[in-house]
Protein backbone atom coordinates (compact mmCIF):
# COMPACT_ATOMS: atom_id res chain seq x y z
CA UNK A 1 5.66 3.57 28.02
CA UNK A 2 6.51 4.53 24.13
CA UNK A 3 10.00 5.14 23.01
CA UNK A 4 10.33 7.38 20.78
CA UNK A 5 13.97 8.68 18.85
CA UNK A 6 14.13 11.65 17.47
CA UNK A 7 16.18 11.90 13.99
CA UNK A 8 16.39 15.40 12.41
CA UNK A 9 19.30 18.07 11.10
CA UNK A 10 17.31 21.14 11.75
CA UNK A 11 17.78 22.00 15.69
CA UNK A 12 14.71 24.25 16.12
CA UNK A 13 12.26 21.07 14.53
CA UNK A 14 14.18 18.83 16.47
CA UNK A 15 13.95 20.85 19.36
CA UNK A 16 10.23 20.98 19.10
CA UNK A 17 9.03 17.52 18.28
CA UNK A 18 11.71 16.38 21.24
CA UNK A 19 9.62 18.84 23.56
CA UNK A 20 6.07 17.72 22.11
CA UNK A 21 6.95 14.45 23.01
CA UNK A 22 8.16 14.85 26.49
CA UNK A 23 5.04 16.19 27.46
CA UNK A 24 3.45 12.84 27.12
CA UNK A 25 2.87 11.21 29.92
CA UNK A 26 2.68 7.48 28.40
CA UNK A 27 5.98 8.52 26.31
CA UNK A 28 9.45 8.96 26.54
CA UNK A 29 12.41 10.45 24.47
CA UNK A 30 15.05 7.54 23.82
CA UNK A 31 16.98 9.89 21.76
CA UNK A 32 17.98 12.32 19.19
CA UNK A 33 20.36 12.75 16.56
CA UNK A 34 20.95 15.17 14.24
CA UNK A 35 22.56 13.12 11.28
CA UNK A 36 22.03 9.46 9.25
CA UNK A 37 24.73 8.01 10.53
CA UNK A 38 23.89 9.20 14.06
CA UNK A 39 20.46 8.04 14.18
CA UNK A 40 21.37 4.70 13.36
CA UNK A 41 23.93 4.26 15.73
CA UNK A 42 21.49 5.58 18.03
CA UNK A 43 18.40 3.69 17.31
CA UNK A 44 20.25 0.13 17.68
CA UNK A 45 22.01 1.12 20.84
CA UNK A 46 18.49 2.10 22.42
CA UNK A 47 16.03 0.31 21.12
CA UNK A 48 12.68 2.82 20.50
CA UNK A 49 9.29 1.57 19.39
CA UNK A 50 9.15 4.37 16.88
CA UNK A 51 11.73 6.51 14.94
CA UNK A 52 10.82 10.03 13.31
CA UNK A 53 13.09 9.87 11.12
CA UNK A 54 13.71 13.17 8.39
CA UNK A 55 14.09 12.44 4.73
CA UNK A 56 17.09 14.32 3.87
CA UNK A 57 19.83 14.86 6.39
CA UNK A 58 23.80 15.09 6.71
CA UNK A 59 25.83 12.23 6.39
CA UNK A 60 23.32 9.39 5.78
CA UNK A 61 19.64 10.44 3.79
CA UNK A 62 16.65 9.11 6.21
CA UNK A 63 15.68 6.30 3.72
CA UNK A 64 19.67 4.93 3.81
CA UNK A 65 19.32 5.26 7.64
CA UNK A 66 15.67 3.57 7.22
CA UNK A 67 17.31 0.23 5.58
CA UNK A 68 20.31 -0.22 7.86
CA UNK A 69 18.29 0.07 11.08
CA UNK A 70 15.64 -2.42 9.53
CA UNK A 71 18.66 -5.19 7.98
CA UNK A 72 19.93 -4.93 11.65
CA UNK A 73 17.46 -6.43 12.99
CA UNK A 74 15.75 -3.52 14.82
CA UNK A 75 11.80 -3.85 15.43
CA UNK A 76 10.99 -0.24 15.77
CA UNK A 77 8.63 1.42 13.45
CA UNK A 78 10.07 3.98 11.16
CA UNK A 79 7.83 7.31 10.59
CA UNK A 80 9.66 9.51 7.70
CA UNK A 81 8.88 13.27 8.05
CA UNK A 82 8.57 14.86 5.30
CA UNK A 83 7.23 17.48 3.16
CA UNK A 84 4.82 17.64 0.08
CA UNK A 85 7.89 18.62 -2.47
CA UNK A 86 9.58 15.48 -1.32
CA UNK A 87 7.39 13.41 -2.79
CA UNK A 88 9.81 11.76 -5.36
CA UNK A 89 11.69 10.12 -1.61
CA UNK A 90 8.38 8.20 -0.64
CA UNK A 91 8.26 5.21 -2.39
CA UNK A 92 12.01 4.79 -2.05
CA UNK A 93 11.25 5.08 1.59
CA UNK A 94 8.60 2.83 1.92
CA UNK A 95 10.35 0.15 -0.39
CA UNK A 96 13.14 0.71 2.39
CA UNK A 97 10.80 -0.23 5.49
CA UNK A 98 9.35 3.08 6.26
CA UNK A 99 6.01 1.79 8.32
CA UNK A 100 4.45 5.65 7.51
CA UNK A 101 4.86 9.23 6.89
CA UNK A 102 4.18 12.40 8.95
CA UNK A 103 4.48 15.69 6.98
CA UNK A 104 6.36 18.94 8.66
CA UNK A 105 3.44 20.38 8.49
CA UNK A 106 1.07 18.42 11.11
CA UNK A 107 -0.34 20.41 13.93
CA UNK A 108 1.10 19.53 17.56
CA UNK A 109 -1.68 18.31 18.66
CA UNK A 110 -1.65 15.38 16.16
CA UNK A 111 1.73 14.16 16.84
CA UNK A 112 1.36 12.31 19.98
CA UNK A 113 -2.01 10.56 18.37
CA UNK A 114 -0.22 9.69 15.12
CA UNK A 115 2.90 8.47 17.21
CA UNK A 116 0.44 5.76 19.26
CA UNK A 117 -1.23 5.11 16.36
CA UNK A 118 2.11 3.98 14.12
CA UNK A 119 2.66 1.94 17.92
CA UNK A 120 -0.20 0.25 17.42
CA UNK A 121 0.59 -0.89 14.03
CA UNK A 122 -1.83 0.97 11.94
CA UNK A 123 -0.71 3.64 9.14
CA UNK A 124 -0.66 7.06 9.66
CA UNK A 125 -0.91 7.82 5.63
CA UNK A 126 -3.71 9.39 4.86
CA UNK A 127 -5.68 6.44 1.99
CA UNK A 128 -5.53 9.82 0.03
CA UNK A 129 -2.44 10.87 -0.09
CA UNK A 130 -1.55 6.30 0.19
CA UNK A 131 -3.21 6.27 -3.34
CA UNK A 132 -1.70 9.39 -5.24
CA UNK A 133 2.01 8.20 -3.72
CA UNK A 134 1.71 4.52 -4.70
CA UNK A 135 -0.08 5.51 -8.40
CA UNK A 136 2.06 8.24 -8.60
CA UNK A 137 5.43 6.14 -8.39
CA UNK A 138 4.64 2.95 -9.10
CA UNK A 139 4.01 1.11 -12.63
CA UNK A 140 2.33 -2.14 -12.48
CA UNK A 141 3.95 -5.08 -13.56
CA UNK A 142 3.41 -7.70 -15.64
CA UNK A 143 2.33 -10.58 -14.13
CA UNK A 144 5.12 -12.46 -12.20
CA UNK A 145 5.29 -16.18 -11.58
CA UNK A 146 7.45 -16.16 -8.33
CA UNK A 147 5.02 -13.54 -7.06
CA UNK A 148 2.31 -15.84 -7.24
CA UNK A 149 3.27 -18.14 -5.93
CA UNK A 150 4.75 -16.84 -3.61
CA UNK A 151 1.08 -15.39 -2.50
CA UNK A 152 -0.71 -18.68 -3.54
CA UNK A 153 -0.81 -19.89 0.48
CA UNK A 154 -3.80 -16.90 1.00
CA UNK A 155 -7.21 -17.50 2.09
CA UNK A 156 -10.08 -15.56 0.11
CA UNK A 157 -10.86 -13.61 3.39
CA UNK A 158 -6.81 -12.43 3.11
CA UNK A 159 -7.04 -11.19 -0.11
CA UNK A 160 -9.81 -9.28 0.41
CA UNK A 161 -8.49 -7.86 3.43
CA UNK A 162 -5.24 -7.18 1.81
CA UNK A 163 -7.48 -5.47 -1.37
CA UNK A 164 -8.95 -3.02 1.06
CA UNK A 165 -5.79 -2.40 2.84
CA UNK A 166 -4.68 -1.13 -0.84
CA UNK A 167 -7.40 1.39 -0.84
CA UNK A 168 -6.62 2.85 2.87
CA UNK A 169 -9.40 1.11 4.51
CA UNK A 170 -9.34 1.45 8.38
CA UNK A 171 -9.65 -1.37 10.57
CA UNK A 172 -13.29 -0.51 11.74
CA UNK A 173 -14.14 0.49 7.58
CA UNK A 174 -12.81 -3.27 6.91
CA UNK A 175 -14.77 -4.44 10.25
CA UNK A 176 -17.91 -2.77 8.81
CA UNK A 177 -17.45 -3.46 5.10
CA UNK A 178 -16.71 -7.24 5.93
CA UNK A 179 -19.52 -7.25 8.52
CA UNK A 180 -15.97 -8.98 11.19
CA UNK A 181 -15.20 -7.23 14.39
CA UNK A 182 -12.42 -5.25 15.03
CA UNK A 183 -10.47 -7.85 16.58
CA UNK A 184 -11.28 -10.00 13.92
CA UNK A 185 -10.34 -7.63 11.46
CA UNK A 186 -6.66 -6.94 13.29
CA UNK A 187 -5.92 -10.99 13.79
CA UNK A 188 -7.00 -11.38 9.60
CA UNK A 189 -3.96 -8.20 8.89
CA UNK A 190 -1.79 -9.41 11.40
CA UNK A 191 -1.39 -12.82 9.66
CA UNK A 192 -1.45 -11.18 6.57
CA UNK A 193 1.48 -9.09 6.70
CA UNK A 194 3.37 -12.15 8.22
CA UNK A 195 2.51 -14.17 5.25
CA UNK A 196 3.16 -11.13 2.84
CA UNK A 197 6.87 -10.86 4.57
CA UNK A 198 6.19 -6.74 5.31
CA UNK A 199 6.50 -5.13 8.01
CA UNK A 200 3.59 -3.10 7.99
CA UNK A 201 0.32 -1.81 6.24
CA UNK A 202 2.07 0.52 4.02
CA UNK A 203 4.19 -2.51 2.62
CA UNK A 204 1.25 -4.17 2.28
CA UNK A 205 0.32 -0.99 0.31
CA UNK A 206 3.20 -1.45 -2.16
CA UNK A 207 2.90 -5.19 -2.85
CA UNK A 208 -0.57 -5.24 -3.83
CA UNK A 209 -0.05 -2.90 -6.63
CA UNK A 210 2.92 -4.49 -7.36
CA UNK A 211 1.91 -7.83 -7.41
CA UNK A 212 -1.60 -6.35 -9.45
CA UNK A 213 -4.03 -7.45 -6.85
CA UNK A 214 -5.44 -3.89 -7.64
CA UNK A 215 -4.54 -1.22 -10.30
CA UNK A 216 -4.21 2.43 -10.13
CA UNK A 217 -7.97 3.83 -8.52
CA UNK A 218 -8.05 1.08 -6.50
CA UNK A 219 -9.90 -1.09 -8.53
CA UNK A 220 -9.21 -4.58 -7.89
CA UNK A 221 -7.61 -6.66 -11.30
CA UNK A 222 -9.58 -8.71 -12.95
């Protein structure tokens, strides 16, 4: 059974995903709060598997609420909700632990299927909208020594894993692309991320251009 807290200002949205959710059968609501500062009291006193957690709210912002959940410790997954004129709050949020986005915007139907799939540990950005955010906020660095080395420890097979994670690759486009099964394909991310020190895909996201494994379009550096 999924736990899933609810974190938004607006009663009527709240309301509604609360209700969505509860009409699950493999999910249940461990809470809601209507503030920052309430959600993250909340979150570390019950423990979800996922947050939706809303980008701009009383009290505490989402991405402040975001980095204090994460720095305590807690291991649930963080989906922002948010809206295309919020752009500018993405990368802050992702830089803060976000593991995805959902926008305001997504039909009912799709929330239950996005909130398993953030469960799961995949991303529920769409590689489209992955690329404009990351190219869109984020300048490439010059190289950086401590970076790495601090990435120096990864096989071939990782970095090109992590390079197709940077361009929104699924795990079955990887599978196929690599010619690796899917469980393959998961075990090669999984011990990728833990080597990266992220949390999850999207962070894997970030680093790559950071560190410039690949450059704005995806192209991988040279």
């Amino acid at each position: 059974m999924l736990k899933v807290f609810v974190a938004e200002d607006e009663a009527l949205v709240r309301g509604g995903l609360c209700a969505l959710l509860e009409l699950e059968p493999d999910m249940e609501l461990a809470g809601e709060a209507s503030d920052g500062a309430a959600a993250v009291e909340g979150v570390l006193r019950t423990h979800p598997d996922v947050v939706l957690m809303d980008v701009q709210m009383p009290v505490l912002d989402g991405i402040e609420a975001t980095r204090r959940i994460l720095a305590a410790g807690s291991r649930a997954r963080i989906v922002m909700v948010t809206t295309f004129d919020q752009d500018e709050y993405v990368y802050r949020a992702l830089r803060a632990g976000a593991s995805g986005f959902l926008l305001k915007a997504l039909a009912p139907e799709r929330l239950a299927a996005a909130v398993r799939t953030i469960a799961s540990g995949e991303s529920v950005l769409d590689p489209v909208l992955t690329r404009r955010l990351i190219e869109e906020y984020l300048v490439r660095p010059a190289p950086d020594e401590q970076l790495g080395q601090r990435f120096s420890d990864l096989t071939e097979r990782e970095r090109e894993v992590w390079r197709l994670l940077a361009q929104g690759k699924s795990n079955a486009e990887m599978g196929n692309e690599l010619f690796l099964s899917d469980a393959t394909v998961k075990s090669h991310v999984t011990r990728l991320l833990s080597k990266l020190g992220v949390r999850s895909r999207v962070g894997a996201v970030v680093l790559a251009y950071e560190s410039g494994l690949v450059r704005p379009g995806g192209r991988a550096a040279g």
